[in-house]
Protein backbone atom coordinates (compact mmCIF):
# COMPACT_ATOMS: atom_id res chain seq x y z
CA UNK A 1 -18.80 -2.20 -13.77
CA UNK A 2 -20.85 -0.20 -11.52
CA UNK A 3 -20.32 3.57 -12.38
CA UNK A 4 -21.82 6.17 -9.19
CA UNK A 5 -20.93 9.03 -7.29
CA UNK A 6 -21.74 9.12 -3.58
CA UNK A 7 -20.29 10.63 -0.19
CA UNK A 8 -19.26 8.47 2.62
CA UNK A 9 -21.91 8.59 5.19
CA UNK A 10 -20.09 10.96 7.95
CA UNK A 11 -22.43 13.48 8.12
CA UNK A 12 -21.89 16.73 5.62
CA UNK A 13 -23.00 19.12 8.71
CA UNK A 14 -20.19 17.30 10.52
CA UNK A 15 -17.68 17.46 7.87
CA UNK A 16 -18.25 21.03 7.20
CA UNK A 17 -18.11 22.23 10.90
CA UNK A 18 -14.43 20.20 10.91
CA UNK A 19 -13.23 22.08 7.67
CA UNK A 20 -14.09 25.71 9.36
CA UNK A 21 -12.24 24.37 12.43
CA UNK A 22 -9.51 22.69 11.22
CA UNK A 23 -8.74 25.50 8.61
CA UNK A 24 -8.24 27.87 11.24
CA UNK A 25 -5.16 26.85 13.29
CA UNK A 26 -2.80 24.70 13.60
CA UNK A 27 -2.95 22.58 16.84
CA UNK A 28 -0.32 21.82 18.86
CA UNK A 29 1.41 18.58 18.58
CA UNK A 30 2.18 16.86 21.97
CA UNK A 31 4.85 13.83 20.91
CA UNK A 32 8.66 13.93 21.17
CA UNK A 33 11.26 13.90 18.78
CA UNK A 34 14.85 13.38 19.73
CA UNK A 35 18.46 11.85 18.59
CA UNK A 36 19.63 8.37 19.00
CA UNK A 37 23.34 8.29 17.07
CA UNK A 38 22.49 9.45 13.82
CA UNK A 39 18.75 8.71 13.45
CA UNK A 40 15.98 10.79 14.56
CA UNK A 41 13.14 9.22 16.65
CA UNK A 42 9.59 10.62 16.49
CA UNK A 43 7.18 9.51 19.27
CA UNK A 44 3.78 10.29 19.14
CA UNK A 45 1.03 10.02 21.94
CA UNK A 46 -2.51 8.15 21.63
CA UNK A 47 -4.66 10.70 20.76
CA UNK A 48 -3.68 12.87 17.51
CA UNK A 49 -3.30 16.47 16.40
CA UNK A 50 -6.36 17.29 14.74
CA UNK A 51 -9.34 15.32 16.87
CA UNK A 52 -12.18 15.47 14.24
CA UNK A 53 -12.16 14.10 10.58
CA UNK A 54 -9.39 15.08 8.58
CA UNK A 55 -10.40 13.83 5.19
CA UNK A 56 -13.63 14.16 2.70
CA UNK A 57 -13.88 11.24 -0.08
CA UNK A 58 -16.32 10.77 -2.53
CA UNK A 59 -16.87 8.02 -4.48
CA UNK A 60 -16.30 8.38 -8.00
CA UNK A 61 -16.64 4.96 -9.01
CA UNK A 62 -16.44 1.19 -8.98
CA UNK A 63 -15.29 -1.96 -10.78
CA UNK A 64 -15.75 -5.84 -9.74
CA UNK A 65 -18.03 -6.88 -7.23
CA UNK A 66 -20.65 -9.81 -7.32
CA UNK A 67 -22.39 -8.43 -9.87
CA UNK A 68 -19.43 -7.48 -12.42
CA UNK A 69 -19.13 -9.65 -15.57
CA UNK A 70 -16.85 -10.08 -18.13
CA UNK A 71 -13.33 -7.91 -18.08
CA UNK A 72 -14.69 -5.89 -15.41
CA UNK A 73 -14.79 -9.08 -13.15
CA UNK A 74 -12.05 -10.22 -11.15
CA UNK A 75 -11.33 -13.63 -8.93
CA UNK A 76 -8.54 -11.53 -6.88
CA UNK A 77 -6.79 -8.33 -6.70
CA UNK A 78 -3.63 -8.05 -5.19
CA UNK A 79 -2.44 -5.06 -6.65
CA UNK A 80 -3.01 -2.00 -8.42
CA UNK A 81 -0.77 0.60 -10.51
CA UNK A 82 -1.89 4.14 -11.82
CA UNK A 83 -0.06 6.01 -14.69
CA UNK A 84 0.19 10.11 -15.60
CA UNK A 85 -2.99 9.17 -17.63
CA UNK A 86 -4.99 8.08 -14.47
CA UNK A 87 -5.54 4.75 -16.30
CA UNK A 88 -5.05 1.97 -13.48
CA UNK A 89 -3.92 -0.89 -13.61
CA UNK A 90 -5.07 -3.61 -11.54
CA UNK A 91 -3.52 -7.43 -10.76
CA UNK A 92 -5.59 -10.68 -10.67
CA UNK A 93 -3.29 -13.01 -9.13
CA UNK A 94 -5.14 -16.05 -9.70
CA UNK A 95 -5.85 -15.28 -12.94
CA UNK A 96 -2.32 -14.36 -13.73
CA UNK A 97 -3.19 -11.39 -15.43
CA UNK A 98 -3.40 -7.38 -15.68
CA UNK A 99 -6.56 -5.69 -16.52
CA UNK A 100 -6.23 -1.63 -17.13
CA UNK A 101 -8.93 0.53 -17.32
CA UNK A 102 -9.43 4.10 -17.91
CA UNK A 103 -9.77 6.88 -15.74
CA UNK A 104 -13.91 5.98 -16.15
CA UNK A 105 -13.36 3.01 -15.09
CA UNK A 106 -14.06 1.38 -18.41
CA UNK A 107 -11.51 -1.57 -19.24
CA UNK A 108 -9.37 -0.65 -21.90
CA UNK A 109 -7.21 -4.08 -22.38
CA UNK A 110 -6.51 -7.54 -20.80
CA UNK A 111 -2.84 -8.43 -20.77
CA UNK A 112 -0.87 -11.54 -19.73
CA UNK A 113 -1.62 -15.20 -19.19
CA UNK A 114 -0.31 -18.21 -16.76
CA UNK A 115 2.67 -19.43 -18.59
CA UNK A 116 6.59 -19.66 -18.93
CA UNK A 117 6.81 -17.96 -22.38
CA UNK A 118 7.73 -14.10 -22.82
CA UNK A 119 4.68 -12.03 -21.44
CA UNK A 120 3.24 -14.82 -19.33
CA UNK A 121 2.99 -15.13 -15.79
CA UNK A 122 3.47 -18.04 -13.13
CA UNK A 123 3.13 -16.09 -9.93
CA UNK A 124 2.55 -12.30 -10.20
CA UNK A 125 3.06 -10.61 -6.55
CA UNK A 126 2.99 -6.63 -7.03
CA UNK A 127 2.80 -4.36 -9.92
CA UNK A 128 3.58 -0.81 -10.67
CA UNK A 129 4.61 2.25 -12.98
CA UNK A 130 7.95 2.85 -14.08
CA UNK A 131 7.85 6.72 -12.64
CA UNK A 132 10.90 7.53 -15.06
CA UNK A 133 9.91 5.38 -18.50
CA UNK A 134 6.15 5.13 -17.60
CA UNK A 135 6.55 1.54 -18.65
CA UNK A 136 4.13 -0.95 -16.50
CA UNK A 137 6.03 -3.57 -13.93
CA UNK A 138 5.20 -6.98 -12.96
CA UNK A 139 7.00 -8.87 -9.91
CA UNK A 140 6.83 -12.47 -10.65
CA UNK A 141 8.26 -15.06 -7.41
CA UNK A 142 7.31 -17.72 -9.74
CA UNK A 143 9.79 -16.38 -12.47
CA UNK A 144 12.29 -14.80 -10.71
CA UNK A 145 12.55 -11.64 -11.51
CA UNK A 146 10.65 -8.49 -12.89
CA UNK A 147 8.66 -8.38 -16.26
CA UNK A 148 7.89 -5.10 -18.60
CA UNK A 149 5.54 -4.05 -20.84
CA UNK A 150 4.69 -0.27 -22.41
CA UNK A 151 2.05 1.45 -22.25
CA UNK A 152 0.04 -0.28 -24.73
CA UNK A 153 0.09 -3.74 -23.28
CA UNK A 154 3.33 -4.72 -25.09
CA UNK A 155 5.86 -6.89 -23.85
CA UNK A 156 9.71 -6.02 -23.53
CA UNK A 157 11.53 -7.82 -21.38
CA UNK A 158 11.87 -9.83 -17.99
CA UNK A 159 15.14 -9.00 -15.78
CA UNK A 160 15.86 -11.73 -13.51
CA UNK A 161 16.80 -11.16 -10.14
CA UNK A 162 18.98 -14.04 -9.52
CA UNK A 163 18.61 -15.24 -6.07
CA UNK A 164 16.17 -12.99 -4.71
CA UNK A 165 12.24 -14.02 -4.10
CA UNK A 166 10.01 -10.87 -4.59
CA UNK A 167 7.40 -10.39 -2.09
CA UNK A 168 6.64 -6.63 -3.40
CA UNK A 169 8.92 -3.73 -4.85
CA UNK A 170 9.15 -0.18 -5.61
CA UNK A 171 11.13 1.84 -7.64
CA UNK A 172 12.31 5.76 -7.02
CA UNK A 173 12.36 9.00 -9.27
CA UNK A 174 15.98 7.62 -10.15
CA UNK A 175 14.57 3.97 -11.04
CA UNK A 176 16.22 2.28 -8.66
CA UNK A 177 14.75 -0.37 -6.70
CA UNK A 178 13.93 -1.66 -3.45
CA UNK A 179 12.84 -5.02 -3.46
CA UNK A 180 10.91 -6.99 0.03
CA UNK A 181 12.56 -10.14 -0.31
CA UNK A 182 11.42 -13.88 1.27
CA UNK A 183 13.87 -16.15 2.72
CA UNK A 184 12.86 -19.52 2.79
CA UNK A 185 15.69 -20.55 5.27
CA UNK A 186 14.13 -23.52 7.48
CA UNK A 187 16.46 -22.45 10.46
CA UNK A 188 15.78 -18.96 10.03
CA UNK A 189 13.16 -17.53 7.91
CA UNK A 190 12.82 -13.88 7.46
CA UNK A 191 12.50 -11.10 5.04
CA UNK A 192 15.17 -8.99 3.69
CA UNK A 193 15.10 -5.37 2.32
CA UNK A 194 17.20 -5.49 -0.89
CA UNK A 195 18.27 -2.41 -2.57
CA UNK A 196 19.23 -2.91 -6.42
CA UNK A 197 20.26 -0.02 -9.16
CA UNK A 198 18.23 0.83 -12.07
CA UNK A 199 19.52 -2.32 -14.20
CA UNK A 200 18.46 -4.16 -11.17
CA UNK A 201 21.84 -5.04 -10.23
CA UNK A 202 21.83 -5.73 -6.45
CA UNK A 203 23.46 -2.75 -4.42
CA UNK A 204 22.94 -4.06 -1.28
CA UNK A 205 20.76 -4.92 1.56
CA UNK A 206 18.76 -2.11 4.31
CA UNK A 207 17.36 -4.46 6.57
CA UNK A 208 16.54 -8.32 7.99
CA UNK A 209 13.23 -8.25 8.60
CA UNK A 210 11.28 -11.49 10.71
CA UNK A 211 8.43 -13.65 9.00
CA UNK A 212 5.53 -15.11 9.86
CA UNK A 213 6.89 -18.48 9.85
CA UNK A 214 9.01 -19.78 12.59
CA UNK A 215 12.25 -22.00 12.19
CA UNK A 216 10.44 -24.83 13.98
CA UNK A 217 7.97 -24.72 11.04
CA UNK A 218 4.76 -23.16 13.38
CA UNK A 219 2.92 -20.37 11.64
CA UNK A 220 1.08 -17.33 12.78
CA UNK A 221 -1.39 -16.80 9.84
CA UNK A 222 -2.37 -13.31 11.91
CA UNK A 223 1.12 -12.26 11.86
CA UNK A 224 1.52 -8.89 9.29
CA UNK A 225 3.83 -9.12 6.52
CA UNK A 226 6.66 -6.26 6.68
CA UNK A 227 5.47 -3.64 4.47
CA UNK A 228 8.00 -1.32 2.25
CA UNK A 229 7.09 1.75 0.09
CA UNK A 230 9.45 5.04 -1.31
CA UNK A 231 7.66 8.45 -0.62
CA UNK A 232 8.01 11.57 -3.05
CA UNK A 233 11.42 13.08 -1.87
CA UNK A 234 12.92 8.79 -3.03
CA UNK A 235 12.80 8.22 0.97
CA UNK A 236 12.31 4.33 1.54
CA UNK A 237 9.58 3.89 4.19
CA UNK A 238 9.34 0.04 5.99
CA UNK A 239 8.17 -1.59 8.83
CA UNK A 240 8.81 -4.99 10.39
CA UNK A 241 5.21 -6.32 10.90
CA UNK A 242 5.60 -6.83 14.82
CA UNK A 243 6.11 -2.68 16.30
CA UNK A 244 4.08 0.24 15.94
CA UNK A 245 7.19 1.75 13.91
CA UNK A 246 8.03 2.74 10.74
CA UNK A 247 12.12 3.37 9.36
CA UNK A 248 13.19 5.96 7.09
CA UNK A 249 16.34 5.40 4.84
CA UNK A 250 17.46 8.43 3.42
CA UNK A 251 18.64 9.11 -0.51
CA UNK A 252 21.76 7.26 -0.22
CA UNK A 253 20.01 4.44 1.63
CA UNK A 254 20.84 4.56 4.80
CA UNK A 255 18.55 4.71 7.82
CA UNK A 256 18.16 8.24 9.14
CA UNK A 257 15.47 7.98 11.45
CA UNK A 258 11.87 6.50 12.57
CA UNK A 259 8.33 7.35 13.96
CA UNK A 260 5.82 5.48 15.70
CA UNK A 261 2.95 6.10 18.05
CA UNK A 262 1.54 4.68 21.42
CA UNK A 263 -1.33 2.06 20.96
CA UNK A 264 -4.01 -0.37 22.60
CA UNK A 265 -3.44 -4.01 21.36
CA UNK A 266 -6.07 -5.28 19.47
CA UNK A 267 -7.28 -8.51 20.34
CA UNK A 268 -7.66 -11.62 18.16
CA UNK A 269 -11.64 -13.00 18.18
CA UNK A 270 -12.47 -16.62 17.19
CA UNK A 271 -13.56 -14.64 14.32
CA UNK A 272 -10.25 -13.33 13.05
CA UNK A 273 -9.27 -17.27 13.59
CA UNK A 274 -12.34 -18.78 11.60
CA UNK A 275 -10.66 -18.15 8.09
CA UNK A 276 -7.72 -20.16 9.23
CA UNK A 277 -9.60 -22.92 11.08
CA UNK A 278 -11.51 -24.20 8.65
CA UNK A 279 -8.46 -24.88 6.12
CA UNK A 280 -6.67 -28.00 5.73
CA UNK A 281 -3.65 -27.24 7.99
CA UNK A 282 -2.25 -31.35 8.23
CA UNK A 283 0.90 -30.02 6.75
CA UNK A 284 1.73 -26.76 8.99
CA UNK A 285 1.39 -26.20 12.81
CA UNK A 286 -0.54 -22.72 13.49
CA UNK A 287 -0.28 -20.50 16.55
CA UNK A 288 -2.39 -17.52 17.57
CA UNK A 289 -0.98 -14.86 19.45
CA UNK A 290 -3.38 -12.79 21.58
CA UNK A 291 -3.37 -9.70 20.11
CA UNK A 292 -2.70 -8.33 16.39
CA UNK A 293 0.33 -6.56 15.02
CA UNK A 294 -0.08 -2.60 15.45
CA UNK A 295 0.10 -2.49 11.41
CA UNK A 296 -1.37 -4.36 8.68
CA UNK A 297 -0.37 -1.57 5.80
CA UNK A 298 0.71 1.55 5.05
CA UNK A 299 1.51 3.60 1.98
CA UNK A 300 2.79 7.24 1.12
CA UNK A 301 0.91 9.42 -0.90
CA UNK A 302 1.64 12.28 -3.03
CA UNK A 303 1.58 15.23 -0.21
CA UNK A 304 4.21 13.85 2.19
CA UNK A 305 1.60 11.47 4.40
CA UNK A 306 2.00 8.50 4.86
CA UNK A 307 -1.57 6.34 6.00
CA UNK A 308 -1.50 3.45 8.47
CA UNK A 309 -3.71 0.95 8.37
CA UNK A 310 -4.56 -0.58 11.94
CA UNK A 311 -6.59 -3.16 12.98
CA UNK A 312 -8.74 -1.06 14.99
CA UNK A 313 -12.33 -0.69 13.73
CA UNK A 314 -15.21 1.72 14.23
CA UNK A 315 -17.99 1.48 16.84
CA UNK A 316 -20.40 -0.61 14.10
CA UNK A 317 -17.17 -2.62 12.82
CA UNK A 318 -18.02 -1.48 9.48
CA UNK A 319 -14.59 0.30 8.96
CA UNK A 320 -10.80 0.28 9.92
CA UNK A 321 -9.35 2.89 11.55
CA UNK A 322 -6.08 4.44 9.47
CA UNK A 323 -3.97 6.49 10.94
CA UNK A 324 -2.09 9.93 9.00
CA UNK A 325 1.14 11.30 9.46
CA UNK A 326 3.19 13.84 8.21
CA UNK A 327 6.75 13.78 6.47
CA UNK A 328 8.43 14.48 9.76
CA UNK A 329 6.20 11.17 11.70
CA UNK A 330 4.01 13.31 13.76
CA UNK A 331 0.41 12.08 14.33
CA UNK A 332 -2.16 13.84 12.49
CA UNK A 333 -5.05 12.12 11.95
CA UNK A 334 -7.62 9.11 12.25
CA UNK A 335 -10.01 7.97 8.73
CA UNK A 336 -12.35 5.47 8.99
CA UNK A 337 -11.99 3.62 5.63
CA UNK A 338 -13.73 0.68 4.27
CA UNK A 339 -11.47 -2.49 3.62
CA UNK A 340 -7.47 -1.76 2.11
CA UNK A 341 -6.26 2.03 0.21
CA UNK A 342 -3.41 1.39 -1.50
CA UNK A 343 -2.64 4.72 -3.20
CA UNK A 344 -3.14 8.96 -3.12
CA UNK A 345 -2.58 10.93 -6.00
CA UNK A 346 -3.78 14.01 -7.37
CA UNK A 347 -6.39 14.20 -5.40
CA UNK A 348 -7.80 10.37 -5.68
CA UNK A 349 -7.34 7.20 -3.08
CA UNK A 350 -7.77 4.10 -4.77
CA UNK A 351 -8.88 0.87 -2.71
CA UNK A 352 -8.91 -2.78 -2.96
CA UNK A 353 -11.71 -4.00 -0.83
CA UNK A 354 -14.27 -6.87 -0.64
CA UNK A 355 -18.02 -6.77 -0.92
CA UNK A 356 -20.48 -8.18 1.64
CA UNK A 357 -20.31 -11.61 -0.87
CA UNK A 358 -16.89 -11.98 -0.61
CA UNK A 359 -16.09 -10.48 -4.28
CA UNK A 360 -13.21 -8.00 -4.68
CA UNK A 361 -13.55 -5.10 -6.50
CA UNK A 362 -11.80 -1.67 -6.76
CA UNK A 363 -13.00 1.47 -5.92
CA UNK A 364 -11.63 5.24 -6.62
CA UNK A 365 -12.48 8.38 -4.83
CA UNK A 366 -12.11 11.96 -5.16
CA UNK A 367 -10.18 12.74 -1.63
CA UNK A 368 -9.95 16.15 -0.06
CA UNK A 369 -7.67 16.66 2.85
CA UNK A 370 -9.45 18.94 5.65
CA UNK A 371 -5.85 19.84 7.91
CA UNK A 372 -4.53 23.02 7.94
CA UNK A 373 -0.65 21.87 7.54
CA UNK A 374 2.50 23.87 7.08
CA UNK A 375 3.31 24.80 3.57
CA UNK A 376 6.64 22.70 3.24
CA UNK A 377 5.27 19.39 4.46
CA UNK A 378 2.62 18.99 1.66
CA UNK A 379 4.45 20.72 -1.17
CA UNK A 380 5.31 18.38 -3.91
CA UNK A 381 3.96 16.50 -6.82
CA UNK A 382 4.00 12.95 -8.37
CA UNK A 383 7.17 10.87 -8.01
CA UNK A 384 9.50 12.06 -10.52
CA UNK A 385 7.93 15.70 -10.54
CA UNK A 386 5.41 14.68 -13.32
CA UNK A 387 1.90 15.94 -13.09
CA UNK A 388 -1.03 13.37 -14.12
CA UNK A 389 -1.78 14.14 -17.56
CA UNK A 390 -5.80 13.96 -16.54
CA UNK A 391 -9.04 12.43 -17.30
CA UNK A 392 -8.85 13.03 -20.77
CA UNK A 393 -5.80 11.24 -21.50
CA UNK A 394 -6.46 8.33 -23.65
CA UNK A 395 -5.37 5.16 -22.25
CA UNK A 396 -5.13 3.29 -25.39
């Protein structure tokens, strides 16, 4: 584990001369929002509200990498939790297992193992934290349904989910679910949204969603994956991988309204197709399109934002470009961040991202918002209304 504390190299004059500037008004937002039937539509323009740099980050610290060994050393991460306790919880896929580690950073315990038996895992997808029982949940495709353990590591129980292939989840303040759900229908294959209750009995489904396979079997490895997330007031947030849009369903699950934003396609270099090339692809057909999807994540954080994640990059294509909106969908903001943030809370961003040798590793920052915003759109807490407990918190 490497343990340091650094800021991002913006420029502190910069940042400061933004914060003075930013604190003092309000700008004035230049997008459109009007009705169509019951839903409300937010368009936004290009160019955002506040110009300059809207967030500070600092890194607190580090864990994998190319020079991590033992617990603190991962082969893949394709997911990470965080509890009240700030102890986070991070997914090695390959490895079929969850390492958790304190709110230092320091690895705490190693749980799971590839297997069929009670605890064990054949192909873990997403994890996450029970907001209501705190207990920690693992999506498993390979076993059909959702595993969980407590706090401490130990194993409960693992609800199936019957006909329904897990590509991620997330559960509201309630603890009811919303599963992103694969298809594998060879005339039509697509995603569906599936919404189930808290004894993940199915309720019903939000939305069809397309894939990135075809139904004449050609694939567009470029092609995002739909994306689906619940914000802090248990709004479901998704997008289908093809628009610059995002849909809101409301509390009873039905979609109220959606936001978006004017964009330049990006292109697709030889580079982006390299990966893909160099595979052996005898069994599948692949197709390129020309330009990217508008979105390759997003996620809502803890103050009613929700971050985009383009595939834009900066000048020295060191960075990708995320966009920030508010609760309502208006354009805020533009962060240059280094590889995938997956989560804001109380006051951290935690990222998945990939060193220069092609290691993964996880990274946490202390993250200060620079906006001047309107009272009502920030004020909140953690899902569930339950303030992190802190660093001191023992995660054992």
């Amino acid at each position: 584990m490497l343990t340091k504390t650094i800021v991002l190299k913006t420029g502190f004059v910069i940042w400061i001369s933004f914060s003075v500037s930013l604190a003092a008004q309000i700008p004035v937002w230049k997008g459109k929002i009007f009705n169509e039937g019951e839903q409300e539509v937010v368009r936004n323009p290009k160019e955002p509200m506040y110009p300059g740099p809207i967030l500070e980050i600092k890194e607190d610290w580090s864990i994998g990498g190319a020079k991590a060994e033992g617990e603190s050393a991962f082969r893949d991460v394709s997911s990470l939790a965080v509890d009240r306790r700030e102890c986070v919880y991070v997914l090695d896929p390959k490895e079929c297992q969850v390492k958790v580690f304190d709110s230092g950073g320091r690895h705490v315990r190693t749980l799971g193992r590839k297997g069929q038996g009670p605890g064990e895992m054949q192909y873990p997808r997403s994890i996450l934290i029970h907001p209501v029982t705190g207990n920690l949940l693992i999506l498993d495709s390979g076993k059909g349904g959702i595993s969980y353990f407590d706090d401490q590591g130990k194993f409960i129980k693992t609800v199936s989910l019957m006909d329904t292939i897990g590509m991620s989840f997330r559960v509201d303040s309630r603890g009811g679910f919303v599963v992103l759900a694969a298809v594998f229908d060879p005339d039509n294959p697509h995603y569906l949204v599936k919404i189930f209750d808290a004894e993940l009995k199915k309720i019903g489904e939000l939305a069809k969603l397309p894939s990135r396979v075809s139904k004449n079997g050609v694939v567009n490895p470029l092609l995002a994956t739909p994306r689906i997330d619940i914000d802090i007031d248990d709004r479901i947030l998704f997008n289908n991988g093809l628009d610059y849009e995002i849909q809101i369903a409301g509390v009873d699950r039905k979609i109220i309204g959606r936001f978006g934003r004017a964009y330049d396609p990006v292109k697709v270099t030889d580079e982006d197709k390299k990966p893909f090339l160099n595979r052996d692809n005898s069994e599948i057909t692949i197709k390129f399109e020309p330009f990217h999807a508008p979105i390759q994540n997003f996620f809502a954080d803890d103050r009613r934002h929700v971050l985009v994640k383009t595939f834009e990059k900066t000048t020295d294509r060191k960075r990708t470009l995320h966009d920030v909106f508010d609760k309502q969908g208006r354009f805020l903001g533009r962060i240059p961040l280094v590889d995938t943030p997956v989560m804001m809370k109380s006051g951290k961003l935690y990222s998945i991202e990939t060193d220069e040798e092609g290691y993964r590793l996880i990274r946490r920052y202390t993250a200060t918002w620079m906006m001047k915003e309107e009272k009502s759109d920030v004020d909140g807490g953690l899902t569930g209304g339950k303030p992190a407990l802190g660093p001191t918190a023992d995660c054992r």
